[in-house]
N, C-alpha and C. Protein backbone atom coordinates (compact mmCIF):
# COMPACT_ATOMS: atom_id res chain seq x y z
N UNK A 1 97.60 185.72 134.56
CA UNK A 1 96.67 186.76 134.15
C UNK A 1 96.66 187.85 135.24
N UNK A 2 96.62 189.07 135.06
CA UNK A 2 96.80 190.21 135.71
C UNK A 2 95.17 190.97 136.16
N UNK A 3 95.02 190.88 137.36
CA UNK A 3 93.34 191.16 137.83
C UNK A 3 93.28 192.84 137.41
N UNK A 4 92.64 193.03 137.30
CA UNK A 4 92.12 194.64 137.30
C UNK A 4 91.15 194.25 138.00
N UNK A 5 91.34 195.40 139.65
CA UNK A 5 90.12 195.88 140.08
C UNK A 5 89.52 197.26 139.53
N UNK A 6 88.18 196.91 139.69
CA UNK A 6 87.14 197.66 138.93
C UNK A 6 86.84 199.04 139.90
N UNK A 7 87.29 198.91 141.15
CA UNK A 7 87.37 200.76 141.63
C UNK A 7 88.44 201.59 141.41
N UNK A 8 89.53 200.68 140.97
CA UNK A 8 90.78 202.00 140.12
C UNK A 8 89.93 202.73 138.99
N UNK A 9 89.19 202.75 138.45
CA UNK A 9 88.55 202.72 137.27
C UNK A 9 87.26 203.64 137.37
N UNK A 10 86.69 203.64 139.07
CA UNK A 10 85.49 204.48 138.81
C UNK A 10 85.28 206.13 138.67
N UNK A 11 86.65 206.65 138.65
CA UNK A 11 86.49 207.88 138.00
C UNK A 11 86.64 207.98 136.81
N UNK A 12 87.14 206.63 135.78
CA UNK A 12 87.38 207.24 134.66
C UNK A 12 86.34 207.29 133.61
N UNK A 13 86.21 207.65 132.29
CA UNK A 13 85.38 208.33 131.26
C UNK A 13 84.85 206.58 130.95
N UNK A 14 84.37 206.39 130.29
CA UNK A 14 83.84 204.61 130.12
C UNK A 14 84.61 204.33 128.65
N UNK A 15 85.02 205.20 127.97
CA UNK A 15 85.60 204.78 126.53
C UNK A 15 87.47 204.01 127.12
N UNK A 16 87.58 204.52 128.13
CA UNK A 16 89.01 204.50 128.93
C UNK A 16 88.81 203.16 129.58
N UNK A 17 87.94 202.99 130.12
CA UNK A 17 87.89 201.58 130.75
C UNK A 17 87.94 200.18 130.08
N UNK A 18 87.37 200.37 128.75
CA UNK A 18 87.19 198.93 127.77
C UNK A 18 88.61 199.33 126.80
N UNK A 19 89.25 200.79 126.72
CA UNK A 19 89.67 201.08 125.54
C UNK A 19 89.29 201.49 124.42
N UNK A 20 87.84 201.22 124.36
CA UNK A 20 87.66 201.85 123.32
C UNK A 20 87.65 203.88 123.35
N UNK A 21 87.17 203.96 122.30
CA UNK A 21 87.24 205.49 122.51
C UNK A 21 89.21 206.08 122.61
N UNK A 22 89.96 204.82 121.76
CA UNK A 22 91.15 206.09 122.21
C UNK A 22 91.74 206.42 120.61
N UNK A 23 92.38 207.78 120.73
CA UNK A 23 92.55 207.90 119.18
C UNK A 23 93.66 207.15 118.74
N UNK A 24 94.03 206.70 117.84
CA UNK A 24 95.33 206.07 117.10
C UNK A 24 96.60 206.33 117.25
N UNK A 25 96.52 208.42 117.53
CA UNK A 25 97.66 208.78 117.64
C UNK A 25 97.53 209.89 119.01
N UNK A 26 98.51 210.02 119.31
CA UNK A 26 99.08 210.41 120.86
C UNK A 26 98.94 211.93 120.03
N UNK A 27 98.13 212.62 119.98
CA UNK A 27 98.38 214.36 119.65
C UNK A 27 99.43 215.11 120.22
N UNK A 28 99.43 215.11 121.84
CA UNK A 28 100.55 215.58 122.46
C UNK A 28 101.82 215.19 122.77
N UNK A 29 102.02 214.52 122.52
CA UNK A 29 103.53 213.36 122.27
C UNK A 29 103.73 213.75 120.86
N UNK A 30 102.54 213.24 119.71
CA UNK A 30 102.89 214.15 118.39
C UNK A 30 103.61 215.62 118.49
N UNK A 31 103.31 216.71 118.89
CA UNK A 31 103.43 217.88 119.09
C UNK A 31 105.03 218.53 119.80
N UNK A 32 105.14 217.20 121.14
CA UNK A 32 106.11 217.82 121.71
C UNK A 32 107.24 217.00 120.67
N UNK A 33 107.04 216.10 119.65
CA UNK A 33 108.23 215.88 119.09
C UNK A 33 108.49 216.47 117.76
N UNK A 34 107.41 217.19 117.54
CA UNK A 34 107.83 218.23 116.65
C UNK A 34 108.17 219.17 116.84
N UNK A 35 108.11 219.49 118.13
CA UNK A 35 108.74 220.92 118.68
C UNK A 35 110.17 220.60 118.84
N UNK A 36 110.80 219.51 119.39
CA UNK A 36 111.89 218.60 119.79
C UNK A 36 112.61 219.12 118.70
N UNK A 37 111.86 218.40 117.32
CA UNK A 37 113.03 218.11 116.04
C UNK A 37 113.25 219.58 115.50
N UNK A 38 112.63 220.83 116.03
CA UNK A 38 112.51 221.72 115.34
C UNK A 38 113.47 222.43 115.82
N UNK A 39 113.16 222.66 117.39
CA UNK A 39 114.41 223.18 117.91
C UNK A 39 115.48 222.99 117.99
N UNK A 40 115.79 221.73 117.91
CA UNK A 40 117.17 221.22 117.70
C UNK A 40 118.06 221.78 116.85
N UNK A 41 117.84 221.70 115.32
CA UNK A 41 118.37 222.43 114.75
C UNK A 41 118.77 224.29 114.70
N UNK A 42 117.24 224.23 115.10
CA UNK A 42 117.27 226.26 115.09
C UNK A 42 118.28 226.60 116.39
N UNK A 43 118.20 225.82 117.73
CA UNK A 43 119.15 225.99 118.36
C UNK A 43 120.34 226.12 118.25
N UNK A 44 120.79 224.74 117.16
CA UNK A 44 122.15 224.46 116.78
C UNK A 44 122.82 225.77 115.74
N UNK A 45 122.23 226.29 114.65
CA UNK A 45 122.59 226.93 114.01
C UNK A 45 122.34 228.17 114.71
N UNK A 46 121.36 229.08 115.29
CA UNK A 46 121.31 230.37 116.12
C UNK A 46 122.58 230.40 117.10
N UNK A 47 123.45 229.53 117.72
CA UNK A 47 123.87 229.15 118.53
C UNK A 47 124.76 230.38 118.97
N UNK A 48 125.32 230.76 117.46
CA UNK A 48 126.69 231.81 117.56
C UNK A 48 126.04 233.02 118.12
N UNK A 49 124.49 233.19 117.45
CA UNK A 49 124.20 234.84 117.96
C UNK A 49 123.33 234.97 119.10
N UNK A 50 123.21 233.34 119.90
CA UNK A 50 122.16 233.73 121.40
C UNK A 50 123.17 233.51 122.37
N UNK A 51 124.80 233.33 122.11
CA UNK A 51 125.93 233.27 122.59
C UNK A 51 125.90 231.54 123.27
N UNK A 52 126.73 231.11 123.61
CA UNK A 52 126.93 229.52 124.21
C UNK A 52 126.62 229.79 125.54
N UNK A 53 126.72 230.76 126.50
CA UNK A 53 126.02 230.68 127.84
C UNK A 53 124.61 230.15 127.51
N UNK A 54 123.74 230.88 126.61
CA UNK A 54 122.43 230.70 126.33
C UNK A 54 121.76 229.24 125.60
N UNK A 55 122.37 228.86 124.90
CA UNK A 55 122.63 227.87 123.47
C UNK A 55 122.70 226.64 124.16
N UNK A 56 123.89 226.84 125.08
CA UNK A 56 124.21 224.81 125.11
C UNK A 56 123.50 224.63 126.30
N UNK A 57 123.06 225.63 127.72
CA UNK A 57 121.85 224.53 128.80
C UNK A 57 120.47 224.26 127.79
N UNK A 58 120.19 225.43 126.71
CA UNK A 58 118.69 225.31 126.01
C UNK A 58 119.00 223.47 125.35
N UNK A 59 120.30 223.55 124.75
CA UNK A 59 120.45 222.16 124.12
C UNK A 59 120.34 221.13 125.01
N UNK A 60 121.24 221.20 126.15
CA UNK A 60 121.13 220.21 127.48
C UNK A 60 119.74 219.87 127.44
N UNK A 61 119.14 220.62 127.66
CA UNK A 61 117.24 220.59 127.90
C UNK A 61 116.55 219.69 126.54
N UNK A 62 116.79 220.12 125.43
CA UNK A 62 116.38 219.70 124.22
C UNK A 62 116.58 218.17 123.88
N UNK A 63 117.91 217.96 124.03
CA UNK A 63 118.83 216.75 123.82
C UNK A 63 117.81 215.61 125.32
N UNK A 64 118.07 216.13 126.34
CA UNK A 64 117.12 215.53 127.82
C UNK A 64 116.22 214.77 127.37
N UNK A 65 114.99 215.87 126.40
CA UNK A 65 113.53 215.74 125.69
C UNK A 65 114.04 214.67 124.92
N UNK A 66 114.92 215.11 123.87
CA UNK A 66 114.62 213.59 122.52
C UNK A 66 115.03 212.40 123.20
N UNK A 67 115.85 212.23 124.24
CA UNK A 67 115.87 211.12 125.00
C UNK A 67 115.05 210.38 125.43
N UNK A 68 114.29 211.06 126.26
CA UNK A 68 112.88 210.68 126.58
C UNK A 68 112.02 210.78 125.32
N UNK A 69 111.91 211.26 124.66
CA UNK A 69 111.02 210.72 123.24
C UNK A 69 111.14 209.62 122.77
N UNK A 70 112.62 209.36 122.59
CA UNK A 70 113.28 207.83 122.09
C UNK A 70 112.71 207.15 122.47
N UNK A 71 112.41 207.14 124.03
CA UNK A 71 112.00 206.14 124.92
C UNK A 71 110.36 205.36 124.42
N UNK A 72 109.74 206.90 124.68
CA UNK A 72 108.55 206.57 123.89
C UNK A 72 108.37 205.90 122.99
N UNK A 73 109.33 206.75 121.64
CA UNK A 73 109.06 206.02 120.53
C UNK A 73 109.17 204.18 120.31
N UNK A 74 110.45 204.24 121.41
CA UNK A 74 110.68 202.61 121.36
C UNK A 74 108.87 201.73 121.65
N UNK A 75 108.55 202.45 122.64
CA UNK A 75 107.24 201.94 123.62
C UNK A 75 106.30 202.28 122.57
N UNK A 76 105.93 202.47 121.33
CA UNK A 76 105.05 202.72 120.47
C UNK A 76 103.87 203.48 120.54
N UNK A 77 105.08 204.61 121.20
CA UNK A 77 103.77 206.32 121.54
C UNK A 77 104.58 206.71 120.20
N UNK A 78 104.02 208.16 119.15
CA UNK A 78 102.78 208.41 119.86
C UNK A 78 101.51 206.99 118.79
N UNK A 79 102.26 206.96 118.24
CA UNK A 79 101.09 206.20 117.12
C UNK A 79 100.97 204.44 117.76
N UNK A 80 99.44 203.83 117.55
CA UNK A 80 99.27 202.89 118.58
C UNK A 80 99.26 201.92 117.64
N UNK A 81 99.76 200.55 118.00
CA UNK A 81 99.63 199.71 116.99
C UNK A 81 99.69 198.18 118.12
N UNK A 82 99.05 197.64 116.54
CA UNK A 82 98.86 196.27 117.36
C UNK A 82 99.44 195.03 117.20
N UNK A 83 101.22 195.73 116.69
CA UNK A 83 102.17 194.49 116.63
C UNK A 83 102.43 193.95 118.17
C-alpha cells in the first residue's frame, strides 16, 4: 500500500484531495486534440502554397503533439474511466 502524506496536499482545493469534485473529461487535453486532428490535415493539404520550408517543421511539431496524445490516450486522458 502506497502512504500519502497529508502535507503534499495542504495547498490543494479539498474536491482534489478525496477526488471527488473532478470532471469525467479532461477539457484541455479534449481541445488540444482537436486542434491536433485538425491541423494535421489542413497542414497536409495547404502544404504546396505555405511552401515545404514552412509545412514540414509545422508537421514535425504536429506529428511530436499526436505522439504525445497517443500516450495519453493509451493512459485514459482525456475521458476518465474506471476499467
Amino acid at each position: 500500500m502506497i502512504e500519502v502524506h497529508s502535507e503534499f496536499y495542504e495547498d490543494c482545493p479539498k474536491g482534489l484531495k478525496t477526488g471527488t469534485n473532478r470532471h469525467p473529461i479532461e477539457w484541455p487535453t479534449f481541445g488540444i486534440i482537436t486542434i491536433c486532428m485538425v491541423s494535421l490535415p489542413l497542414i497536409t493539404f495547404f502544404a504546396t502554397s505555405i511552401t515545404l520550408w514552412v509545412a514540414v517543421p509545422l508537421l514535425m511539431v504536429v506529428l511530436a503533439l499526436h505522439s504525445s496524445l497517443q500516450h495519453e490516450v493509451l493512459h485514459g486522458h482525456p475521458f476518465k474511466s474506471e476499467l
